[in-house]
Protein backbone atom coordinates (compact mmCIF):
# COMPACT_ATOMS: atom_id res chain seq x y z
CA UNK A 1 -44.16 51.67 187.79
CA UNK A 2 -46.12 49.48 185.44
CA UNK A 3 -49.35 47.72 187.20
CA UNK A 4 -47.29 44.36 186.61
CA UNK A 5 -44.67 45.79 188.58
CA UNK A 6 -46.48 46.78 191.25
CA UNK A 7 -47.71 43.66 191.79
CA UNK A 8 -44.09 41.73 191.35
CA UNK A 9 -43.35 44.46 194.34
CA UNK A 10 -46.09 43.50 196.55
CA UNK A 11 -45.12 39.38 196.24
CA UNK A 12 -41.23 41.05 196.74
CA UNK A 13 -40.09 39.69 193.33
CA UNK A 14 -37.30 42.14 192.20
CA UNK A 15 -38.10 43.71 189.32
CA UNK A 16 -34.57 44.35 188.11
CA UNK A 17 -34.64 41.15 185.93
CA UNK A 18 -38.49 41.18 184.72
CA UNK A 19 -39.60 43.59 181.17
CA UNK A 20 -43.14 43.79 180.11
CA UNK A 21 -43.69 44.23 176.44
CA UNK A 22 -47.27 45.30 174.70
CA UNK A 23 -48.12 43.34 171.83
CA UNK A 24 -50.61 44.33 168.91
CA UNK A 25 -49.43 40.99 167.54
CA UNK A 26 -49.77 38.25 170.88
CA UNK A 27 -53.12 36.40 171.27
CA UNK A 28 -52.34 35.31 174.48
CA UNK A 29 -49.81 36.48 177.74
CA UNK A 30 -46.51 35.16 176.77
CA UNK A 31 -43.81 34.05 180.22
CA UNK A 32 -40.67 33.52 178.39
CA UNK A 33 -37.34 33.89 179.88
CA UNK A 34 -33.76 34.55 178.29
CA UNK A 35 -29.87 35.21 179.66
CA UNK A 36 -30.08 38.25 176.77
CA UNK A 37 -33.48 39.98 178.10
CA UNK A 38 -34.19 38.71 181.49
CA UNK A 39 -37.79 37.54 181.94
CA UNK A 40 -40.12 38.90 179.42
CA UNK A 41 -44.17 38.87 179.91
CA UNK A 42 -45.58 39.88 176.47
CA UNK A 43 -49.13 41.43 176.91
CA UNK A 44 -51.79 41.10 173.79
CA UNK A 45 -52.87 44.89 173.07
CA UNK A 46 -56.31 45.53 174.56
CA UNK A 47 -55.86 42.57 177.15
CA UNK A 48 -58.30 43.41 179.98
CA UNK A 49 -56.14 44.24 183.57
CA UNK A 50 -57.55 42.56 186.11
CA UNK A 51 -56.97 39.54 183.57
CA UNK A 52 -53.33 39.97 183.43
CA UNK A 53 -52.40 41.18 186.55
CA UNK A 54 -54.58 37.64 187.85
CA UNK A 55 -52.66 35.58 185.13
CA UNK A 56 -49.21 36.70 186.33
CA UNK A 57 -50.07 36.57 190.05
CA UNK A 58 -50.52 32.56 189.38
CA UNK A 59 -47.22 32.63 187.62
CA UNK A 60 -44.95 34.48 190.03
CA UNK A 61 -43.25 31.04 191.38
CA UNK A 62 -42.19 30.77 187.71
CA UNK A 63 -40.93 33.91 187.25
CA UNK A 64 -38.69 33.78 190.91
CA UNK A 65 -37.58 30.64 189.20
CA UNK A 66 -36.99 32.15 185.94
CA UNK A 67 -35.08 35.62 187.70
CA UNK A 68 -32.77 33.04 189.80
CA UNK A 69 -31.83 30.99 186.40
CA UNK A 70 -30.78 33.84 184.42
CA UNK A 71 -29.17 35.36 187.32
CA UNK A 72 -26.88 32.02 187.66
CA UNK A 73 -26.22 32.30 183.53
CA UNK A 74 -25.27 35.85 183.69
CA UNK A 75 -23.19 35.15 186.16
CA UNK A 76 -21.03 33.12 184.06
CA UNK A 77 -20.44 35.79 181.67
CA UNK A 78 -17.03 36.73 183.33
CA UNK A 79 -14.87 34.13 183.83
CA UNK A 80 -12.04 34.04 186.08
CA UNK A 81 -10.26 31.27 184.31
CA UNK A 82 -10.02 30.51 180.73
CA UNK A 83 -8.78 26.86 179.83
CA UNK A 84 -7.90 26.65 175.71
CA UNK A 85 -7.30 22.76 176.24
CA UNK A 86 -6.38 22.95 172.19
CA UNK A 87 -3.33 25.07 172.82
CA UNK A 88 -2.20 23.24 176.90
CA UNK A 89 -2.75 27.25 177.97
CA UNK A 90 -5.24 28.47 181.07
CA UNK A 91 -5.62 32.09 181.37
CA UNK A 92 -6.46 34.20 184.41
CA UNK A 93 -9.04 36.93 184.03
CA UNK A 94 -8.95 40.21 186.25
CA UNK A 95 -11.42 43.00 185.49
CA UNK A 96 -10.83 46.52 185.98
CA UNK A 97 -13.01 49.91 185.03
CA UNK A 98 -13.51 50.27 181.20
CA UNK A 99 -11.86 53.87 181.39
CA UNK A 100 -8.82 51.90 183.25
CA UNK A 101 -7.96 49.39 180.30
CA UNK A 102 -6.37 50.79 177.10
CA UNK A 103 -9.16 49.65 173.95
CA UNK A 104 -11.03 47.48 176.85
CA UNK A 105 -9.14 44.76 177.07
CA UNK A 106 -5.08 44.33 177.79
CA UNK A 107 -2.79 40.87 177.35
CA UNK A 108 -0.34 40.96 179.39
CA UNK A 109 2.95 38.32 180.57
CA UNK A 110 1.52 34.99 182.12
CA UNK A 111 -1.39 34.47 180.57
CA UNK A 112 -3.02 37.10 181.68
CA UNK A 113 -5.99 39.48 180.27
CA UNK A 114 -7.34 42.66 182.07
CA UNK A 115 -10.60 43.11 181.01
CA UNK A 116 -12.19 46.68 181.22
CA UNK A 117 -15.93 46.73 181.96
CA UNK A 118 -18.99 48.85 182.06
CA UNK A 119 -21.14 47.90 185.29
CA UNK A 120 -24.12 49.46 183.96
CA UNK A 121 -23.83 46.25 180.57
CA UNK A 122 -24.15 42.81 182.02
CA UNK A 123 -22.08 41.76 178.32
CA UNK A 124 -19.72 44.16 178.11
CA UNK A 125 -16.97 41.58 179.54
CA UNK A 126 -18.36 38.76 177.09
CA UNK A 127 -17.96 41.20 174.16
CA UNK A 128 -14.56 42.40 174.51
CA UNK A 129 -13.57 38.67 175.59
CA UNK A 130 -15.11 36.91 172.27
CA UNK A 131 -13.66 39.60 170.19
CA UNK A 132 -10.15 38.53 172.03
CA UNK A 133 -10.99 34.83 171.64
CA UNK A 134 -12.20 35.61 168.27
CA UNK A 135 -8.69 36.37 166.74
CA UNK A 136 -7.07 33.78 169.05
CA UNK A 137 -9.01 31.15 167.09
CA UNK A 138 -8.34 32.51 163.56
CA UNK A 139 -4.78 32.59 164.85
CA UNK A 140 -4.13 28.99 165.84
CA UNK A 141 -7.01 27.10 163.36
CA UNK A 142 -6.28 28.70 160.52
CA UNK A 143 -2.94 27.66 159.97
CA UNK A 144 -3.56 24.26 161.58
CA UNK A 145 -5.83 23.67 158.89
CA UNK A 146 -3.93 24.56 156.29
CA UNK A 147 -0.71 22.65 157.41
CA UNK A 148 -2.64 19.32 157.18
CA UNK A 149 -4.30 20.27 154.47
CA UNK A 150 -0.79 20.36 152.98
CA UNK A 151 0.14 17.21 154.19
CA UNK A 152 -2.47 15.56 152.37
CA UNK A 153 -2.19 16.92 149.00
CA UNK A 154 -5.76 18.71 149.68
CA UNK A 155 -6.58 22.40 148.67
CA UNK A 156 -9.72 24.61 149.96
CA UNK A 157 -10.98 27.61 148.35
CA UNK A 158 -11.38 29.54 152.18
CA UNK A 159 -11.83 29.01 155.58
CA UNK A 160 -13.80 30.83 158.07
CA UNK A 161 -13.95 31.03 161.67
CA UNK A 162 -17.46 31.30 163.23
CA UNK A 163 -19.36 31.32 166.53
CA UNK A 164 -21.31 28.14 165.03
CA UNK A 165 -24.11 26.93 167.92
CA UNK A 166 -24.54 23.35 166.88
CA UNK A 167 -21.52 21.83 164.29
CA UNK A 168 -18.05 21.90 165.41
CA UNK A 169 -17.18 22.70 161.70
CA UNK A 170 -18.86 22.15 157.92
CA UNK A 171 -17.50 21.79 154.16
CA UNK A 172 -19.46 22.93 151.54
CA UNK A 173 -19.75 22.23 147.80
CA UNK A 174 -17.85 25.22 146.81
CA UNK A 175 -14.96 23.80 149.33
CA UNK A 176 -15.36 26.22 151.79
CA UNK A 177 -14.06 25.42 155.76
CA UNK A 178 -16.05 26.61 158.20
CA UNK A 179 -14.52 26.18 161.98
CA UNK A 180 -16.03 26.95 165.18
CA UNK A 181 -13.99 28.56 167.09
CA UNK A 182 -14.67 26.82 170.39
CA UNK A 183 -12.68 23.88 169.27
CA UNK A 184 -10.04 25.77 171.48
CA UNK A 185 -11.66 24.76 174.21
CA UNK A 186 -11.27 20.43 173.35
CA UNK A 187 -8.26 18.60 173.79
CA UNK A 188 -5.98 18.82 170.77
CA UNK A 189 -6.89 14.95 169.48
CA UNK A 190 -10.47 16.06 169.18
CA UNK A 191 -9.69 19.26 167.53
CA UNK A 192 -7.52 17.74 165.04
CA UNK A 193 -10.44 15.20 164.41
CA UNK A 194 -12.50 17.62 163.43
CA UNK A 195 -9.88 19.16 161.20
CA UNK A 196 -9.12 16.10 159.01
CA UNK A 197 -12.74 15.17 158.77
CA UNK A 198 -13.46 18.48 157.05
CA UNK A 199 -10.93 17.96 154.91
CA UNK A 200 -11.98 14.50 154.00
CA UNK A 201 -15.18 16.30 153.09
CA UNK A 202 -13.12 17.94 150.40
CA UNK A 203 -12.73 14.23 148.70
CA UNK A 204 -16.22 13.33 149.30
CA UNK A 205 -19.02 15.06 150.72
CA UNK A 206 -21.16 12.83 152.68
CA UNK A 207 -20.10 9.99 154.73
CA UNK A 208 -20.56 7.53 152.71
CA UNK A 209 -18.04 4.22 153.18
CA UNK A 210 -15.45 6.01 150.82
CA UNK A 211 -15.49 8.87 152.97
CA UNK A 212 -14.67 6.57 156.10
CA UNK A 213 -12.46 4.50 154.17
CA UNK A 214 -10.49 7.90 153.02
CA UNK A 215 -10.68 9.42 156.94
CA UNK A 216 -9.46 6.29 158.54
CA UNK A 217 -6.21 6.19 155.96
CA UNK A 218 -5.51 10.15 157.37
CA UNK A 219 -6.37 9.58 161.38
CA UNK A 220 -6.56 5.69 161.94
CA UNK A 221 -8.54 5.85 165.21
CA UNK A 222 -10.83 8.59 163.70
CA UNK A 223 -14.14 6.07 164.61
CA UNK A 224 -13.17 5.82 168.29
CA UNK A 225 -12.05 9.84 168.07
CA UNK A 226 -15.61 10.22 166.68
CA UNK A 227 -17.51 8.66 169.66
CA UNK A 228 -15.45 10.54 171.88
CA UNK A 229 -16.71 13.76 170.41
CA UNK A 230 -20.33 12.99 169.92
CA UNK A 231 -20.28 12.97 173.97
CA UNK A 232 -19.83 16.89 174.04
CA UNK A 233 -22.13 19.41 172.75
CA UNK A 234 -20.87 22.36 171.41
CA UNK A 235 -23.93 24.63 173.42
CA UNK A 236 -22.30 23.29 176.73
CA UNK A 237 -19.38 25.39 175.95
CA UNK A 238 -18.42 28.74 178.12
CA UNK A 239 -21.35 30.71 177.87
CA UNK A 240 -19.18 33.54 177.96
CA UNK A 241 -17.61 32.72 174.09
CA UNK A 242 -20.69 31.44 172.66
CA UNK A 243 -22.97 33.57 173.97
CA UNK A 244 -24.56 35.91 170.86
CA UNK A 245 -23.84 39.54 172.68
């Protein structure tokens, strides 16, 4: 047990949670805290003891706070309920032993998936449930895309599905789509906001007054569609699906 430890013990702050990392590169102790790596205290290489173990002792209420916040995130890592507003389907989760569940995860009748996990890896559920939710979105955007691409007379060199943390989707110069696939998770009208004004990007990239001019003659209430979108963030979604495992 690491002197930091020891003292964490003594002020009974579990120590499950908390990982102390040397650093030949910190100038100074470093409290940071993470849902991937618990709470991290970063010590400068040749740091004198008494110093740290003094510097940490004043920061113990943080790090209870810290432990009880990622604790609380973690937590939602394994959904019971999954609600793809895009397709009108809610799916019940159940969770079994990995060595129970053929290739880790099953689909069965009813919406339901049977998720094997490891209880030794906090993200083994949130892996094998992004990969599932993964394919589901390449599944249903893909081809929604495309079909209004096709009713507009509009053509895209390729599109890509991505775990994108800030954009619900971008165009690029080179006419490439790129979705994110927690669109599943909006109602359809949003989802199909976000579709046309990607493709409008095809016509014009920016959003200039042609651009509006262009979006509006596709999705006539696309300005009041657009408000209703900026009120979500796409890093509220599940942390489960967006989380980078």
């Amino acid at each position: 047990m690491s002197p930091i430890h020891k003292l964490l013990s003594e002020h009974a702050v579990p120590d499950d949670l908390v990982v102390v990392r040397l650093s030949a590169r910190a100038k100074r102790l470093i409290f940071k805290s993470s849902v991937k790596k618990g709470v991290e205290i970063v010590v400068p290489h040749g740091a004198a003891s008494s110093w740290v173990l003094e510097m940490t002792k004043n920061r113990i209420p943080w790090i209870k706070s810290a432990q009880q916040h990622v604790r609380e995130r973690r937590s939602q890592l394994n959904p019971s309920e999954i609600d793809l507003k895009a397709l009108g389907e809610t799916w019940s989760v159940d969770y079994g032993r990995a060595d129970e569940v053929p290739k880790g995860l099953l689909v069965t009748g009813g919406h339901i998936l049977t998720v094997g996990v490891d209880p030794e890896d906090v993200f083994c559920a949130a892996r094998k449930l992004q990969g599932w939710f993964h394919q589901k979105a390449r599944a249903v955007l893909l081809p929604w895309l495309a079909s209004l691409a096709e009713g507009r007379g509009l053509s895209f060199k390729g599109t890509y599905v991505k775990n994108q943390v800030s954009l619900w989707g971008s165009c690029s110069e080179k006419r490439n789509i790129n979705l994110n696939r927690n669109l599943l998770f909006l109602p359809k009208h949003l989802v199909e906001y976000v579709l046309h004004h990607e493709l409008t990007h095809l016509e014009h990239l920016n959003h200039s007054g042609r651009f509006w001019s262009s979006f509006t003659r596709a999705l006539p209430d696309c300005r009041e569609l657009r408000r209703e979108l900026r009120s979500l963030n796409p890093e509220d979604m599940p942390l489960w699906a967006s989380l980078k495992t």
